[in-house]
N, C-alpha and C. Protein backbone atom coordinates (compact mmCIF):
# COMPACT_ATOMS: atom_id res chain seq x y z
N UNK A 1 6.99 45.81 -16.73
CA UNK A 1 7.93 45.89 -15.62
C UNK A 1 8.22 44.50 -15.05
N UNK A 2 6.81 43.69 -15.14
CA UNK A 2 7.23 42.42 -14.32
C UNK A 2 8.25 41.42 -15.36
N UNK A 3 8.20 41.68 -16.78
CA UNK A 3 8.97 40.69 -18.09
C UNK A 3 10.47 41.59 -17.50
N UNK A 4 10.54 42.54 -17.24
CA UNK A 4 11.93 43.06 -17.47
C UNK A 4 12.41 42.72 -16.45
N UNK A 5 11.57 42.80 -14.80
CA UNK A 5 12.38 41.82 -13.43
C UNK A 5 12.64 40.22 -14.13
N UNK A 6 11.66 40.03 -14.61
CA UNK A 6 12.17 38.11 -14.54
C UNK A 6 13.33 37.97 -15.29
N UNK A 7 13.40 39.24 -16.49
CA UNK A 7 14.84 38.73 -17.31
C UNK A 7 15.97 39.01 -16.66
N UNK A 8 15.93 40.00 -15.68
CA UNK A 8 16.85 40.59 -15.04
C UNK A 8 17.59 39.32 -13.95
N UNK A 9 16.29 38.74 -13.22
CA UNK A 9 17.11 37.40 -12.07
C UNK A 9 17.15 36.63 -12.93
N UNK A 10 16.79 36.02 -14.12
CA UNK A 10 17.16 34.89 -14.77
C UNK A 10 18.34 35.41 -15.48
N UNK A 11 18.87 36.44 -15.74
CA UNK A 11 20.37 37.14 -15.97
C UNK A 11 21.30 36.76 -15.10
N UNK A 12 21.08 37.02 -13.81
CA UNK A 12 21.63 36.84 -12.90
C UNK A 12 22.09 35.16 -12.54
N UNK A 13 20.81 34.31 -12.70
CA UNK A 13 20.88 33.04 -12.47
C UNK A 13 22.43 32.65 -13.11
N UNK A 14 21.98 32.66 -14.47
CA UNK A 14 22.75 32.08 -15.45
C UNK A 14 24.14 32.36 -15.38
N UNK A 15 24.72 33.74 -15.02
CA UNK A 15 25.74 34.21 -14.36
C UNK A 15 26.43 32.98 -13.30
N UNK A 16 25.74 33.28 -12.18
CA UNK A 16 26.22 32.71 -10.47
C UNK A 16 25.83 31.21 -11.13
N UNK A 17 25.01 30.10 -11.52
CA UNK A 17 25.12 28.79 -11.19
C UNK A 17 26.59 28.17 -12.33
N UNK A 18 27.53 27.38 -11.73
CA UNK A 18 28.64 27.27 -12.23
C UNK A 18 28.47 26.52 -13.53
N UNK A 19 28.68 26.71 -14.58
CA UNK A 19 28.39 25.97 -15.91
C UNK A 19 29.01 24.77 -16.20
N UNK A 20 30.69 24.48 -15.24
CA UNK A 20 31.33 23.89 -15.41
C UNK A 20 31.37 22.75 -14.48
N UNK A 21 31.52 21.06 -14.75
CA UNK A 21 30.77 20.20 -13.72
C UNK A 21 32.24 19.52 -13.69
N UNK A 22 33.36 20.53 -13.32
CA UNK A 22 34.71 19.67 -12.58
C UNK A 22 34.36 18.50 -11.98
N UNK A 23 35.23 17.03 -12.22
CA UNK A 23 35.35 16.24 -11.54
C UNK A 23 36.46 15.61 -11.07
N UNK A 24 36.77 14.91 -10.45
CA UNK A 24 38.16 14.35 -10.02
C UNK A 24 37.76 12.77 -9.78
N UNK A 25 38.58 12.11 -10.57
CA UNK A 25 38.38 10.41 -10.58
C UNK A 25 39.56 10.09 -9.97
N UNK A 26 39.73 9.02 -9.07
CA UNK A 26 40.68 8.13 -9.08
C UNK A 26 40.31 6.53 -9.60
N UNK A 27 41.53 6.47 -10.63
CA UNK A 27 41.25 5.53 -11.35
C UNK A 27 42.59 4.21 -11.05
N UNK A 28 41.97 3.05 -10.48
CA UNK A 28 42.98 2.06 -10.32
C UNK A 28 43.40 1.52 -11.74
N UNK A 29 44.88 0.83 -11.93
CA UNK A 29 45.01 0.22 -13.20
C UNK A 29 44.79 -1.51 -13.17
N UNK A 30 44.17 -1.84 -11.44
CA UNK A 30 43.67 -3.00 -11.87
C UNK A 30 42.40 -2.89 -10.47
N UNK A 31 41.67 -4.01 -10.31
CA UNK A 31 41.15 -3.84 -9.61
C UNK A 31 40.98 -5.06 -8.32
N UNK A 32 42.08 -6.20 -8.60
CA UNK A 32 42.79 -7.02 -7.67
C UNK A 32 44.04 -7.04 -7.71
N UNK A 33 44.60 -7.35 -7.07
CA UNK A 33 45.96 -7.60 -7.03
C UNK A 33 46.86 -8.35 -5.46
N UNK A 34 47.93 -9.36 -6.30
CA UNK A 34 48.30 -10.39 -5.15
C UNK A 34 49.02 -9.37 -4.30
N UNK A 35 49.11 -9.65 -3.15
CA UNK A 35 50.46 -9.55 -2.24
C UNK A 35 51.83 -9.29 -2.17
N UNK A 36 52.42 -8.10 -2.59
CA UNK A 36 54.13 -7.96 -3.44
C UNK A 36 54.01 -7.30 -4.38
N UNK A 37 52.96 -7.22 -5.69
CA UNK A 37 53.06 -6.95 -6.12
C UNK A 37 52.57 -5.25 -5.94
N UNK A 38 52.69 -4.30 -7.25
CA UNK A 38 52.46 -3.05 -7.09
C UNK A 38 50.80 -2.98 -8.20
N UNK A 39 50.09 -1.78 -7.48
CA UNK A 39 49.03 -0.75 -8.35
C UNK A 39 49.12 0.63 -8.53
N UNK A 40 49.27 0.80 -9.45
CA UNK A 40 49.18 2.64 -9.77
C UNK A 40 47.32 3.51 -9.77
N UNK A 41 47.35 4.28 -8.72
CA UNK A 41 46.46 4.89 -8.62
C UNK A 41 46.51 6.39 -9.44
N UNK A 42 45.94 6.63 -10.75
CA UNK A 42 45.99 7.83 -10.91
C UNK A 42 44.84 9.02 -10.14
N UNK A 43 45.10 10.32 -10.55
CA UNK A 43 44.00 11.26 -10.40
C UNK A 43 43.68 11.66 -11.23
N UNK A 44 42.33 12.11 -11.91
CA UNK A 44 42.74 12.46 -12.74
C UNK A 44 41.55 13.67 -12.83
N UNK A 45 41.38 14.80 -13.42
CA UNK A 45 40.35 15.91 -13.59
C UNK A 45 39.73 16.26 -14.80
N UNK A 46 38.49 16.17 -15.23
CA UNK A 46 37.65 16.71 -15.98
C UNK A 46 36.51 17.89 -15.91
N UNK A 47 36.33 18.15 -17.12
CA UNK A 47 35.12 19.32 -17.12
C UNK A 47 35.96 20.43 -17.13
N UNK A 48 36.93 20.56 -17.54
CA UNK A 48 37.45 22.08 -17.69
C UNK A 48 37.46 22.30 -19.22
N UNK A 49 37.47 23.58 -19.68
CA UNK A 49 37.25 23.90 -21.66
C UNK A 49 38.52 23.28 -21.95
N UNK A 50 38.39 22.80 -22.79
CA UNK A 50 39.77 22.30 -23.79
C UNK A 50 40.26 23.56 -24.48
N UNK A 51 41.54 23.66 -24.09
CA UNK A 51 42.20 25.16 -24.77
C UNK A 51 41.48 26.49 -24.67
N UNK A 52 40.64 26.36 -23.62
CA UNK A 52 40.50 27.94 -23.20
C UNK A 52 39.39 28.28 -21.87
N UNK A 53 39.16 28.86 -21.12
CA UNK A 53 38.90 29.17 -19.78
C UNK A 53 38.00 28.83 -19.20
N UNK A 54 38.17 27.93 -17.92
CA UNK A 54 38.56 27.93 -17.41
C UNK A 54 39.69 26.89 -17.23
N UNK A 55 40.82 27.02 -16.90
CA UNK A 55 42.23 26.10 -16.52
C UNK A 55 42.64 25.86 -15.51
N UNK A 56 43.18 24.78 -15.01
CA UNK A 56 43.74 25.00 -13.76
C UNK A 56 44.55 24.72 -13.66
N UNK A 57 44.94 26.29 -12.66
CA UNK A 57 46.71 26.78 -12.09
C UNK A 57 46.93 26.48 -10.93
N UNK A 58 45.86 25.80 -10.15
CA UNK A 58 46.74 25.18 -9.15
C UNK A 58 45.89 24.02 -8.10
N UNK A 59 46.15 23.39 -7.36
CA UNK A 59 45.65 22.47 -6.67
C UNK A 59 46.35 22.20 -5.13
N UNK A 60 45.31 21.53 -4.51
CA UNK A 60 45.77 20.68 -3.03
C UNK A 60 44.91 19.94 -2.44
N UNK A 61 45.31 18.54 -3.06
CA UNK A 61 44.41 17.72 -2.54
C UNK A 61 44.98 16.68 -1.58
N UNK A 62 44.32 15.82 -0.95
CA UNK A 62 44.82 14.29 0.03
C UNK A 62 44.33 13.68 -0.41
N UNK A 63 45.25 12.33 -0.75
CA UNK A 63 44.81 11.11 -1.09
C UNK A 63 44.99 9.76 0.01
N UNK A 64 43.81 9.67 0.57
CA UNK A 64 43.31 8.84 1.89
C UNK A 64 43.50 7.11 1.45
N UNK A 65 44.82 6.65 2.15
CA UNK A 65 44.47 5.33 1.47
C UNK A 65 44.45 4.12 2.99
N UNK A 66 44.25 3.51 2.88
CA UNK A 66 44.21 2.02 3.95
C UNK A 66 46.19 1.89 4.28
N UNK A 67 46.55 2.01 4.94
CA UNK A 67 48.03 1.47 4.87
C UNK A 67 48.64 0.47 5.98
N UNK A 68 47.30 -0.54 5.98
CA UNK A 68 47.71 -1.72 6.65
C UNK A 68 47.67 -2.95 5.48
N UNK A 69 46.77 -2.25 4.38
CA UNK A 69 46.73 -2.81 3.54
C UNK A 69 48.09 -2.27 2.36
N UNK A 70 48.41 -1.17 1.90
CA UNK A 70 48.78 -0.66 1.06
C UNK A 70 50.31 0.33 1.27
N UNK A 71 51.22 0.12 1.25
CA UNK A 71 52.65 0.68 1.38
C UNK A 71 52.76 1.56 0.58
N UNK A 72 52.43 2.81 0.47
CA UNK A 72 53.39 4.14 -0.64
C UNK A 72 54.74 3.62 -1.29
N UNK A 73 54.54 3.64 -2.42
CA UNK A 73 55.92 3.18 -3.23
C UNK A 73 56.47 4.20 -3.96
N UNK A 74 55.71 5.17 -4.67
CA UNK A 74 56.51 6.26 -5.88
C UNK A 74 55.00 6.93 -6.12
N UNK A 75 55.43 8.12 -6.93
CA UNK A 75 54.43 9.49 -7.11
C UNK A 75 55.02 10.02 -8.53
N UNK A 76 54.23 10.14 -9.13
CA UNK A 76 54.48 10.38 -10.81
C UNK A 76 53.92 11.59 -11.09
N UNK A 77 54.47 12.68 -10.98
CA UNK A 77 53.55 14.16 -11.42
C UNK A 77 53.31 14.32 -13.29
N UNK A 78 51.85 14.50 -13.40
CA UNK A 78 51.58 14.58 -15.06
C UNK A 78 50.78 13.71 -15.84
N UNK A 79 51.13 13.79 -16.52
CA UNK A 79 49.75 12.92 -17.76
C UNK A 79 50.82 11.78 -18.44
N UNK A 80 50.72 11.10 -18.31
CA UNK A 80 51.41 10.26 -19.42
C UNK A 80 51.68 10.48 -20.91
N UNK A 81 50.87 10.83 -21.45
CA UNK A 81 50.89 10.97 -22.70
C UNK A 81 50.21 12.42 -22.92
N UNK A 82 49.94 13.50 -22.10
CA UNK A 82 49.46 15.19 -22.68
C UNK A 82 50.80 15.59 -21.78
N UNK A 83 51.51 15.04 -21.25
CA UNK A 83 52.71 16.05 -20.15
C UNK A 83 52.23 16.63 -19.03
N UNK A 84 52.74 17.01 -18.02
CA UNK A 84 52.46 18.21 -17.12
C UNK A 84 51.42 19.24 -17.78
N UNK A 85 50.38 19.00 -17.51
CA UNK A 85 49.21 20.52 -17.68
C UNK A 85 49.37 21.31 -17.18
N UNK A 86 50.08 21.15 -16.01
CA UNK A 86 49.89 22.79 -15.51
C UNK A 86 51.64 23.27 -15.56
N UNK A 87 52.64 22.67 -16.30
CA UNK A 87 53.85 22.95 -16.99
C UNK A 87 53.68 22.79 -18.52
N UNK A 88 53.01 24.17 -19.09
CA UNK A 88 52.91 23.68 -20.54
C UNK A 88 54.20 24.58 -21.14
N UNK A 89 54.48 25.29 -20.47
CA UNK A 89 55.80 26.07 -20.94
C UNK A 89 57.10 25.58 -20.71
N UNK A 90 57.02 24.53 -20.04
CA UNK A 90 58.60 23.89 -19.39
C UNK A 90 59.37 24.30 -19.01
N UNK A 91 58.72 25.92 -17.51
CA UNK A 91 59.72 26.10 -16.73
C UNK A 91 59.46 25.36 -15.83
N UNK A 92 58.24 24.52 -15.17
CA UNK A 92 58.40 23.41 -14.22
C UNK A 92 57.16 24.22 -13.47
N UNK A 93 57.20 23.50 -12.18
CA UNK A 93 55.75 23.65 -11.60
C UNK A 93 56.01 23.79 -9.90
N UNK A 94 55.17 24.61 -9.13
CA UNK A 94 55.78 24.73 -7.63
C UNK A 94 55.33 22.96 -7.33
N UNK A 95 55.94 22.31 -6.65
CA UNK A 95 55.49 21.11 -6.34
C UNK A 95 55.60 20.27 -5.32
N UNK A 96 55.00 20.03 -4.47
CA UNK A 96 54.62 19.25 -2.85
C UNK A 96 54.21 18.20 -3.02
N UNK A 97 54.42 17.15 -2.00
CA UNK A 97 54.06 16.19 -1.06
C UNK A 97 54.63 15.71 -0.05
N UNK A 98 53.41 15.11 0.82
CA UNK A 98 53.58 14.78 2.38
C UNK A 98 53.09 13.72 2.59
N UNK A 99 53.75 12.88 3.02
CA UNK A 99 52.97 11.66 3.54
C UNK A 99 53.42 11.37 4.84
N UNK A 100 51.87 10.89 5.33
CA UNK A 100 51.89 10.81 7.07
C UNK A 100 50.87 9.75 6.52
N UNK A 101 50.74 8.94 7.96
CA UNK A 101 49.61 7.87 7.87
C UNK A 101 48.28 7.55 7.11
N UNK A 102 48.38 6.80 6.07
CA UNK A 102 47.41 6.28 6.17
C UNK A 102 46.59 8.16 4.89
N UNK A 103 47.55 8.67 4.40
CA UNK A 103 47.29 10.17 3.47
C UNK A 103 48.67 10.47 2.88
N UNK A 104 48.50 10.99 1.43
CA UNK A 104 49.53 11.65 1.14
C UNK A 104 48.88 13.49 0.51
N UNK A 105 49.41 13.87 1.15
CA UNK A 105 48.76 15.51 0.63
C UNK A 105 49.84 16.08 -0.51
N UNK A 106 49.52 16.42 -1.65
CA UNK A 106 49.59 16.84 -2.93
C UNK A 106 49.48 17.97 -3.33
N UNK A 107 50.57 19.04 -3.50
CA UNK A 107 50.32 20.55 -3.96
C UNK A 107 50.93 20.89 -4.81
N UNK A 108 50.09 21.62 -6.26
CA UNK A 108 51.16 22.14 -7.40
C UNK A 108 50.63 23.22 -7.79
N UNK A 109 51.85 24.25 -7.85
CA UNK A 109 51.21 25.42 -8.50
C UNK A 109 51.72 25.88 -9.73
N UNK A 110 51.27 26.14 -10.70
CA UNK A 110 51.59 26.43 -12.10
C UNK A 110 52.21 27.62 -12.50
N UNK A 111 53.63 28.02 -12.93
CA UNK A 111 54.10 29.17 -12.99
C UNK A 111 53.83 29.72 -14.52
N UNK A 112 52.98 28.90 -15.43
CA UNK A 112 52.79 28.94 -16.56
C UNK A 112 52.00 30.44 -16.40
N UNK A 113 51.96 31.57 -17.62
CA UNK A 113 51.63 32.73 -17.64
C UNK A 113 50.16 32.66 -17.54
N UNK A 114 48.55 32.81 -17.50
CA UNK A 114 47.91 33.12 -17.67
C UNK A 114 46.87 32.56 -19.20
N UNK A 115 47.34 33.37 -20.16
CA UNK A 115 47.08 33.00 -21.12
C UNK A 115 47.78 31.89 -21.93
N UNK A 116 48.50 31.15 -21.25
CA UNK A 116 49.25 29.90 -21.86
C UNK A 116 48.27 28.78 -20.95
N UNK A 117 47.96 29.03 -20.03
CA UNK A 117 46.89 27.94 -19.14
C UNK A 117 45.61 27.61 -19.84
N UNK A 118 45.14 29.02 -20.14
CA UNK A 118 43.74 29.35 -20.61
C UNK A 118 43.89 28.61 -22.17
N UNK A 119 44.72 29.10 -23.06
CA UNK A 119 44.92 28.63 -24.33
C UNK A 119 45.42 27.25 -24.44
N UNK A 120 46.46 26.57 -23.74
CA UNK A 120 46.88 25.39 -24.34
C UNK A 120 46.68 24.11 -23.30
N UNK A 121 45.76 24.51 -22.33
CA UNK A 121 45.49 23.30 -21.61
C UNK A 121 44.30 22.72 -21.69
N UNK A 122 44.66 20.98 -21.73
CA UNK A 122 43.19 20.10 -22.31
C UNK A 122 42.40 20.38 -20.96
N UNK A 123 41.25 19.76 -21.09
CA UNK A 123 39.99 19.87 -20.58
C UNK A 123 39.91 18.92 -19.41
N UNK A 124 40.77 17.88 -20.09
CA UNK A 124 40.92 16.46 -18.83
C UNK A 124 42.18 15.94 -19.01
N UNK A 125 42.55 15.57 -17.97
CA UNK A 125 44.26 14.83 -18.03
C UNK A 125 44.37 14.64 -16.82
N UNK A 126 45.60 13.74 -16.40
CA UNK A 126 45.78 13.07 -15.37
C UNK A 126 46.82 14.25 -14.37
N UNK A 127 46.32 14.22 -13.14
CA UNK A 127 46.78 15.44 -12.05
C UNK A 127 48.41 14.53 -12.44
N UNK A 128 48.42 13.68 -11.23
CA UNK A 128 49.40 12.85 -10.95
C UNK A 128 48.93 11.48 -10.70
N UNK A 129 50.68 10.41 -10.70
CA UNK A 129 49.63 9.12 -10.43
C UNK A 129 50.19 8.39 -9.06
N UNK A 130 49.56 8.00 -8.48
CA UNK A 130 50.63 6.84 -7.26
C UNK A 130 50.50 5.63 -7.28
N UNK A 131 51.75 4.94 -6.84
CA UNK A 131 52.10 3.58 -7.21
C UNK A 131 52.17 3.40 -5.37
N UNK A 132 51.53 2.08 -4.87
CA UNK A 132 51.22 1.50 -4.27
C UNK A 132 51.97 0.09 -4.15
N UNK A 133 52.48 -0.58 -3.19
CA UNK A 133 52.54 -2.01 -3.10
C UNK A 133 51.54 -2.50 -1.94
N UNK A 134 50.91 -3.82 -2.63
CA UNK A 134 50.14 -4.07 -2.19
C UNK A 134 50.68 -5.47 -0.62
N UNK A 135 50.76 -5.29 0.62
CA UNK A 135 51.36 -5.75 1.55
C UNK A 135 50.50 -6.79 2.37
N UNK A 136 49.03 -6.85 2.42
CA UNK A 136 48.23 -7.85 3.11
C UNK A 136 46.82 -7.83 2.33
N UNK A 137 46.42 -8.95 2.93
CA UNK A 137 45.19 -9.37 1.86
C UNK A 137 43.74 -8.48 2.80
N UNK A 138 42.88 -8.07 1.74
CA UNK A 138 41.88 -7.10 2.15
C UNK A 138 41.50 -6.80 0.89
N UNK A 139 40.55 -5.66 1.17
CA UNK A 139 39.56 -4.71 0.26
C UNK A 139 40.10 -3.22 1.07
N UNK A 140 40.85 -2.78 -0.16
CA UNK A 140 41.22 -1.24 0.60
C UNK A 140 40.65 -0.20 -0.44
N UNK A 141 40.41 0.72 0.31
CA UNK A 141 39.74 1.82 -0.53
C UNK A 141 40.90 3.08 -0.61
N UNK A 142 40.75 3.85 -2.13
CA UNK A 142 41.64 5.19 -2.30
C UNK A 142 40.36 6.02 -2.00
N UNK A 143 40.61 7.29 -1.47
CA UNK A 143 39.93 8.42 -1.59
C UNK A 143 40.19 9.65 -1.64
N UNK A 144 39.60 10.76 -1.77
CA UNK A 144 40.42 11.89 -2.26
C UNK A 144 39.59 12.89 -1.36
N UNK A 145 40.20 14.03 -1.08
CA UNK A 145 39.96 15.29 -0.25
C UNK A 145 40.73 16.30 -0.76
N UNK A 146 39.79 17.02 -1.12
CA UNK A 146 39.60 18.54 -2.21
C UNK A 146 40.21 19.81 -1.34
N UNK A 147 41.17 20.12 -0.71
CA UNK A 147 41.91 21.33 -0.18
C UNK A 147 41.15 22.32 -0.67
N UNK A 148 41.74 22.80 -2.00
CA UNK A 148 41.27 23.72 -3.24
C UNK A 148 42.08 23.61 -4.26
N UNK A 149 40.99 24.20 -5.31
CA UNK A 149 41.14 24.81 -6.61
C UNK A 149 41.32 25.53 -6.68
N UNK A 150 42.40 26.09 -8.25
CA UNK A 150 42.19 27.34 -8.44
C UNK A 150 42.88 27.49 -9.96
N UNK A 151 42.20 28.36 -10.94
CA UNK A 151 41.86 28.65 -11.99
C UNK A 151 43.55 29.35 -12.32
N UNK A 152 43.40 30.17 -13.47
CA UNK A 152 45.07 29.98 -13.89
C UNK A 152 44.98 31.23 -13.16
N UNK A 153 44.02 32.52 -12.98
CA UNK A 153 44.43 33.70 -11.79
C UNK A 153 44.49 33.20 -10.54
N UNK A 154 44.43 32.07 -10.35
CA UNK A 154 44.54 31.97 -9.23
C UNK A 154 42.72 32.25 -8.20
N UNK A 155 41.69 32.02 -8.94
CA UNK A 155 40.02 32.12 -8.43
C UNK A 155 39.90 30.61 -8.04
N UNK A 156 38.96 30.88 -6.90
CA UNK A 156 38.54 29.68 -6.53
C UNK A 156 37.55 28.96 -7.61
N UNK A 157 37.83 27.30 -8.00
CA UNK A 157 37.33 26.63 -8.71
C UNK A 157 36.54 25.80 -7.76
N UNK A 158 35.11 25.53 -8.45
CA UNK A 158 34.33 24.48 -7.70
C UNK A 158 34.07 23.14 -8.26
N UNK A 159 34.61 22.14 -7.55
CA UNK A 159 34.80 20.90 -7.65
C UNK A 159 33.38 19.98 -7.46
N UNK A 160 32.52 19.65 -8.34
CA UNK A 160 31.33 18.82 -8.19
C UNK A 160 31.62 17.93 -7.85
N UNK A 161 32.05 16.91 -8.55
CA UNK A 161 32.55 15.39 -8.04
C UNK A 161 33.22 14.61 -7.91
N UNK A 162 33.32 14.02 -6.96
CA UNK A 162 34.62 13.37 -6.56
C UNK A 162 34.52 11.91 -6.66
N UNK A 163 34.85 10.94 -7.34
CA UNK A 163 34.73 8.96 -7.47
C UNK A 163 35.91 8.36 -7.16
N UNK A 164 35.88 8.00 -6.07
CA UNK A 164 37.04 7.51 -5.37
C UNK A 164 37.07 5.93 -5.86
N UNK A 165 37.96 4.91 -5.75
CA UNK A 165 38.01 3.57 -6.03
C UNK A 165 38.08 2.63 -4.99
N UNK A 166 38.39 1.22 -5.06
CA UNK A 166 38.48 0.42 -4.50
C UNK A 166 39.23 -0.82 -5.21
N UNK A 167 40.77 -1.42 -4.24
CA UNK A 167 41.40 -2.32 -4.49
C UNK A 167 41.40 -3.96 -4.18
N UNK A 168 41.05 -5.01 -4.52
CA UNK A 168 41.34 -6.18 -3.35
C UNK A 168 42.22 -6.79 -3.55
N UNK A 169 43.14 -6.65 -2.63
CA UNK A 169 44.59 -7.79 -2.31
C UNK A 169 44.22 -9.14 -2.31
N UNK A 170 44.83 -10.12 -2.83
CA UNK A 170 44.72 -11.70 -2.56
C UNK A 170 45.87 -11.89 -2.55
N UNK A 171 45.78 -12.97 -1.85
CA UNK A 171 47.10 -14.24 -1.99
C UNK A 171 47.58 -13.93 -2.97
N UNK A 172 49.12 -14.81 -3.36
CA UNK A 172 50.06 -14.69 -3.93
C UNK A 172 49.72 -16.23 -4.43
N UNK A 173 49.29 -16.14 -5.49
CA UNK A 173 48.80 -17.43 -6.15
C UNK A 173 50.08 -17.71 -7.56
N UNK A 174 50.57 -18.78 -6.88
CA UNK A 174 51.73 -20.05 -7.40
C UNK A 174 51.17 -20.46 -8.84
N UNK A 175 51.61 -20.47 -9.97
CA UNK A 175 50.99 -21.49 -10.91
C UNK A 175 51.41 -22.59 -10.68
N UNK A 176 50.43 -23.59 -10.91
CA UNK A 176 50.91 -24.85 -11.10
C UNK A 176 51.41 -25.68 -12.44
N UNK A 177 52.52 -26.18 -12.47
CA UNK A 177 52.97 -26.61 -13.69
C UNK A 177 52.36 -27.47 -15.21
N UNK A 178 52.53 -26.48 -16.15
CA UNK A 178 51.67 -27.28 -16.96
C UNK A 178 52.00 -28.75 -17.36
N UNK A 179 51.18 -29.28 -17.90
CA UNK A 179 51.48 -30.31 -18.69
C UNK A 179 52.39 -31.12 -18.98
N UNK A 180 52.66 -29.92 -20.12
CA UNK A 180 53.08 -30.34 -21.14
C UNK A 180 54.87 -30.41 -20.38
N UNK A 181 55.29 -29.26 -19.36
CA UNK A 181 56.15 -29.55 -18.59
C UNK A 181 56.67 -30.77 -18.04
N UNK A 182 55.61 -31.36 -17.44
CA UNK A 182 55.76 -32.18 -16.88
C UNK A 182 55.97 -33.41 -17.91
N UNK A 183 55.80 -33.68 -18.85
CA UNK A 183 55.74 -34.37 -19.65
C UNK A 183 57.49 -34.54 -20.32
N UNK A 184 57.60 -33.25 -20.09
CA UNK A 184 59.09 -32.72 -20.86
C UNK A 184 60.00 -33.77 -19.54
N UNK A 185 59.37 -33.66 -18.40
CA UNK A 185 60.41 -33.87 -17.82
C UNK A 185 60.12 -35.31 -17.29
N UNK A 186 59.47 -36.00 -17.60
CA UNK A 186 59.59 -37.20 -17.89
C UNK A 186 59.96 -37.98 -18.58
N UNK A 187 60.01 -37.70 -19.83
CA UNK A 187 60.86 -38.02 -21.15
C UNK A 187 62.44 -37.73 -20.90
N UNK A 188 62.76 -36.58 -20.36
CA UNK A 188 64.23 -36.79 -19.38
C UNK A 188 64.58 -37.74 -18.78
N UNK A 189 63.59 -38.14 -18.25
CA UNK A 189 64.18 -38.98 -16.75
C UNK A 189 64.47 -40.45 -17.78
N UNK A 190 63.39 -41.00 -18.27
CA UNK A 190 63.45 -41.99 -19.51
C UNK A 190 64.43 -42.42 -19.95
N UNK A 191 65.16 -40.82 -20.60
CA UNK A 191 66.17 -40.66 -21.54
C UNK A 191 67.35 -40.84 -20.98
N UNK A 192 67.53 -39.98 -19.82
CA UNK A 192 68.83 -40.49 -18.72
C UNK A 192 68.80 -41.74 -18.40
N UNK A 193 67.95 -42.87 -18.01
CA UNK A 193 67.57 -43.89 -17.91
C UNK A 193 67.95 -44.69 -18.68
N UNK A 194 68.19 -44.89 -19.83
CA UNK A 194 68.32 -45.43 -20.97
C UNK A 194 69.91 -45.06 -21.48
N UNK A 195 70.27 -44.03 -21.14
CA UNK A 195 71.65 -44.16 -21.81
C UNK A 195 72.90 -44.77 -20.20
N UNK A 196 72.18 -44.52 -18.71
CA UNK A 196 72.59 -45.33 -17.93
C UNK A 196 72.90 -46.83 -17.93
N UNK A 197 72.06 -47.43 -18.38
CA UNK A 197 71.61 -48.75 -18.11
C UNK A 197 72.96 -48.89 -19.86
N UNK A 198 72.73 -48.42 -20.82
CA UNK A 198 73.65 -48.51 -21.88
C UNK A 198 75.06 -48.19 -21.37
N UNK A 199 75.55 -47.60 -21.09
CA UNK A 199 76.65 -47.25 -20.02
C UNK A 199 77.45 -48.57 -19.27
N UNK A 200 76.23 -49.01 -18.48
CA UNK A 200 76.54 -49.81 -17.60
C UNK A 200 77.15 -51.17 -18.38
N UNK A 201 76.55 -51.52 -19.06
CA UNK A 201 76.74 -52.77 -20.45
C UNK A 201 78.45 -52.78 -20.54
């Protein structure tokens, strides 16, 4: 009796603890950058089965950024190179954003059928990405805040971990002229020099 209780809650265990260790990265594409110029922040999600269940049909997250440091420039929904995951059928996707200070909040819901989520969506790919200009010099941090998940019925998904990034702005650093430039343009001056003075004759 007591072998058949223990198999029974260790039945149970294995059931209820989530097998799947979802994560959500934000990944910078550099990790300085001058003053003027732009950074693309993606999102991006792992730990779901590659081509079959669990998928996800929908999301709402905030992405928390510094914006004394950092100006919102553009928002890219999809993967670069796998497409829209949660548009694998290409009727398109319900799709939100809001930006208020210093957050932009992010919502998509997938009109893809069920078994087209479960079957043809990868495991990891990029949510969406944001492009940033970078406006004063600092160390600014992206971070992310998990609304919810939810699986292609629409079940709550549980999100383990979240790795947010960090940017540093610098100066707007001038090159200074090479060489060999300068060299070029001395041999000009020379050269004008020389057919002056011939001129003058």
């Amino acid at each position: 009796m007591k072998h058949l209780r223990k198999f029974w809650v260790s039945l149970v265990l294995l059931f209820t603890v989530d097998a799947h260790a979802i994560s959500i990265d934000l990944v910078a594409d550099q990790t300085s950058v001058a003053t003027g110029n732009l950074v693309s922040v993606a999102v991006n999600i792992s730990g779901l089965n590659d081509m079959s269940a669990p998928a996800l049909g929908v999301y709402d997250l905030d992405v928390v950024f510094n914006n004394s440091l950092f100006a919102f420039s553009n928002l890219i929904w999809g993967d670069s190179s796998k497409g829209n995951q949660l548009d694998l059928t290409g009727f398109g996707s319900v799709q939100s954003s809001n930006l208020s200070t210093g957050l932009i909040n992010l919502f998509e819901l997938s009109v893809d059928d069920i078994a087209s989520l479960n079957n043809g969506q990868a495991g990891e790919f990029t949510l969406f990405t944001l492009v940033f200009n970078a406006i004063a010099i600092g160390n600014g941090n992206f971070s992310l805040g998990a609304n919810s998940l939810g699986d292609a019925e629409g079940e709550y998904l549980s999100l383990n971990t979240i790795n947010n990034t960090q940017v540093a702005v610098t100066n707007v650093t001038v090159p200074e002229p090479s060489s060999w430039l300068l060299m070029l343009g001395l041999v000009a001056v020379v050269i004008l020099r020389s057919r002056m003075a011939q001129s003058s004759k």
